[in-house]
C-alpha atoms as a PDB file:
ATOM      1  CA  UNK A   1     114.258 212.248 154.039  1.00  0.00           C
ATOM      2  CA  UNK A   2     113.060 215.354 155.836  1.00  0.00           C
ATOM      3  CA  UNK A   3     115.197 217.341 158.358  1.00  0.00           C
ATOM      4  CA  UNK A   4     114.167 216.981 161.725  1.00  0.00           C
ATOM      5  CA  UNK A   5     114.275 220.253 163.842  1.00  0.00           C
ATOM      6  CA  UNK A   6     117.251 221.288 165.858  1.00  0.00           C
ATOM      7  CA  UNK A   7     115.623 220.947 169.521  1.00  0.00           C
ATOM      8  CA  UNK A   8     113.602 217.446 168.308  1.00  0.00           C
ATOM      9  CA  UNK A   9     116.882 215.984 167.460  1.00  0.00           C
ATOM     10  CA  UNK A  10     118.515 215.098 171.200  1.00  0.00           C
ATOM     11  CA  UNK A  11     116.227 214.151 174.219  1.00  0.00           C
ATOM     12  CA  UNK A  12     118.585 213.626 176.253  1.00  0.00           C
ATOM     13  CA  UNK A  13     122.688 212.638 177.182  1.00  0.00           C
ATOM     14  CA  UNK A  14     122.741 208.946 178.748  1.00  0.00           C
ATOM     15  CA  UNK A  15     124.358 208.758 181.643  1.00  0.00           C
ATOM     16  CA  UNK A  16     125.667 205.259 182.316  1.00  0.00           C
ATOM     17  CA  UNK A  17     129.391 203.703 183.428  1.00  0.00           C
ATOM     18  CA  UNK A  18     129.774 202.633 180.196  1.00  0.00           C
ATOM     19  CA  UNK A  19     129.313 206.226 178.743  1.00  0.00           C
ATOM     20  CA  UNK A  20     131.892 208.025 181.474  1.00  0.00           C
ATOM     21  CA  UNK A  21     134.101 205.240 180.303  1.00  0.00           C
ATOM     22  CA  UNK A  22     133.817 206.681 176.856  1.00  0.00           C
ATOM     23  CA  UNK A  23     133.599 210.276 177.379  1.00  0.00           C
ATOM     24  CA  UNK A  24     136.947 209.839 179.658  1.00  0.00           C
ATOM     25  CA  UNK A  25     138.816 207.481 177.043  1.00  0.00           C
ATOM     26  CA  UNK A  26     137.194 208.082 173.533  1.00  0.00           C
ATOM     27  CA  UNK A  27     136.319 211.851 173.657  1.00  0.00           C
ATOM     28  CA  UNK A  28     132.873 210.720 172.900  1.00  0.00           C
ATOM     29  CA  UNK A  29     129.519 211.373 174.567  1.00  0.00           C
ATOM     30  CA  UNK A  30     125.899 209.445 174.138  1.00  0.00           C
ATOM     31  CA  UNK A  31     122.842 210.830 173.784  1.00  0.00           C
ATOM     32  CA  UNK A  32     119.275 209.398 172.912  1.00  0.00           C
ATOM     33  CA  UNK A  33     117.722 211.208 169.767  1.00  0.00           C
ATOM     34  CA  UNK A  34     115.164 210.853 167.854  1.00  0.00           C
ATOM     35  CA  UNK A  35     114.369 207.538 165.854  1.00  0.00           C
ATOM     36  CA  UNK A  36     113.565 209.940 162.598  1.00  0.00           C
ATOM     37  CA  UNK A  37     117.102 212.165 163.068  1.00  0.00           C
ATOM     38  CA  UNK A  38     120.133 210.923 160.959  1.00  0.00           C
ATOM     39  CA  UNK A  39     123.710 210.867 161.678  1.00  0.00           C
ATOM     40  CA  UNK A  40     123.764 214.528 159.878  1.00  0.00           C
ATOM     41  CA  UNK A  41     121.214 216.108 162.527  1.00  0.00           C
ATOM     42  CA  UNK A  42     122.613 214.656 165.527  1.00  0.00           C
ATOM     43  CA  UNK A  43     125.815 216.609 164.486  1.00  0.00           C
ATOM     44  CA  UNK A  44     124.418 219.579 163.439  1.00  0.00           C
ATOM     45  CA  UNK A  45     122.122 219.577 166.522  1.00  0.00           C
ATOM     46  CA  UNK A  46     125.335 218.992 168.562  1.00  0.00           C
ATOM     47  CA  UNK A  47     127.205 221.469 166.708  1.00  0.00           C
ATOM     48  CA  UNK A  48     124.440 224.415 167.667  1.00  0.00           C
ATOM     49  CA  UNK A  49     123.216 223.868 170.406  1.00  0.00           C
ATOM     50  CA  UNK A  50     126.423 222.948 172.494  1.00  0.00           C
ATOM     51  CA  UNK A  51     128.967 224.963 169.828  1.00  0.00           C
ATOM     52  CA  UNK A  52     131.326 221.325 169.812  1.00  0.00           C
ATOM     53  CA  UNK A  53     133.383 220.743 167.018  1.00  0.00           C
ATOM     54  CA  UNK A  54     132.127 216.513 166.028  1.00  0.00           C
ATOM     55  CA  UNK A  55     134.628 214.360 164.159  1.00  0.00           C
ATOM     56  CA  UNK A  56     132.070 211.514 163.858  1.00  0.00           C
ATOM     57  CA  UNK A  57     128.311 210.544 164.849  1.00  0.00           C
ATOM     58  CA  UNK A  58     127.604 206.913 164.682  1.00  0.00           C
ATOM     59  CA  UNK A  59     124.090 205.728 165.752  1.00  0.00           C
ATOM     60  CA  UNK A  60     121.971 202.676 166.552  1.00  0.00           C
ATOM     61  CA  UNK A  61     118.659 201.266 167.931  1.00  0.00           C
ATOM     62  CA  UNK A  62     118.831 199.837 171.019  1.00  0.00           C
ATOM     63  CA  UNK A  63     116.510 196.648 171.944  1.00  0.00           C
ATOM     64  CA  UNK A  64     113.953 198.846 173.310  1.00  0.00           C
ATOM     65  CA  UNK A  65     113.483 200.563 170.191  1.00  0.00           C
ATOM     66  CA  UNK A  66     115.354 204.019 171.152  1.00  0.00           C
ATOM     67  CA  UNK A  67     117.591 205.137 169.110  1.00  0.00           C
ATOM     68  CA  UNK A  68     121.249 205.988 170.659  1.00  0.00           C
ATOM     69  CA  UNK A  69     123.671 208.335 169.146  1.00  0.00           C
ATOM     70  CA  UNK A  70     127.696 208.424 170.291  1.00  0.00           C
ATOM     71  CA  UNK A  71     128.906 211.479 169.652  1.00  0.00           C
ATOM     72  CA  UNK A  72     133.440 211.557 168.847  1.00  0.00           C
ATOM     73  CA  UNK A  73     134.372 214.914 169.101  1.00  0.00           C
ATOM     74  CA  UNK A  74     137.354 216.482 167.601  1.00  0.00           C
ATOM     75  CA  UNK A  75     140.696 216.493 169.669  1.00  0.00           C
ATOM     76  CA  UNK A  76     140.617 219.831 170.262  1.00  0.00           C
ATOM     77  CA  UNK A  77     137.413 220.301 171.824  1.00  0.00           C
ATOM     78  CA  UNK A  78     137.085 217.718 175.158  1.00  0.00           C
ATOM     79  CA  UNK A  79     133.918 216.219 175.736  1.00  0.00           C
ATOM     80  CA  UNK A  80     134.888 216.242 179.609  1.00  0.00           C
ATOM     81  CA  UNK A  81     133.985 219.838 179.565  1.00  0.00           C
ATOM     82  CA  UNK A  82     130.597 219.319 177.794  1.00  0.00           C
ATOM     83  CA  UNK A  83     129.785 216.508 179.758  1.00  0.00           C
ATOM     84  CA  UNK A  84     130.787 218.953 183.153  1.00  0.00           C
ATOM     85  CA  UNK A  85     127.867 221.527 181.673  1.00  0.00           C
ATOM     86  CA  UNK A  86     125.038 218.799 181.057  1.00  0.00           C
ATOM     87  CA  UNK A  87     125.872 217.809 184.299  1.00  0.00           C
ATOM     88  CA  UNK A  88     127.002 214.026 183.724  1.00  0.00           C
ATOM     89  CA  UNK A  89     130.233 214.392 185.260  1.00  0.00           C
END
């Protein structure tokens, strides 16, 4: 499988009820990425370009074929703040 390029990896955070919910309770945050990024990118492209420390990626497609990434980040890092700098919260 070929590595997909740091700044091709996220397009962009999703910003839904559901996602505040999890960025609030779960220390998590969701972005759409690319369909051709793995689970390995998205946290490598999270780890670079936003310097957040990821526990976990877990990833699926969503009915209308985007592909959704959520994001657990460690306990020591809060995605609250992160979320405050991409402007979702």
């Amino acid at each position: 499988m070929t590595k997909v390029k740091t700044h091709e990896v996220i397009s962009y955070p999703l910003i839904s009820e559901d996602a505040v919910t999890l960025i609030e309770k779960e220390n998590k945050i969701t972005f759409i990425v690319n369909l051709k990024a793995g689970k390995n990118d998205v946290a490598r492209a999270v780890k670079e370009l936003y310097e957040a420390d990821v526990e976990s990626v877990n990833t699926l497609i969503t009915s209308d074929g985007r592909k959704k990434a959520y994001v657990k980040f460690k306990p020591e890092f809060k995605a609250a703040d992160l979320a405050v700098k991409l402007g979702i919260l």
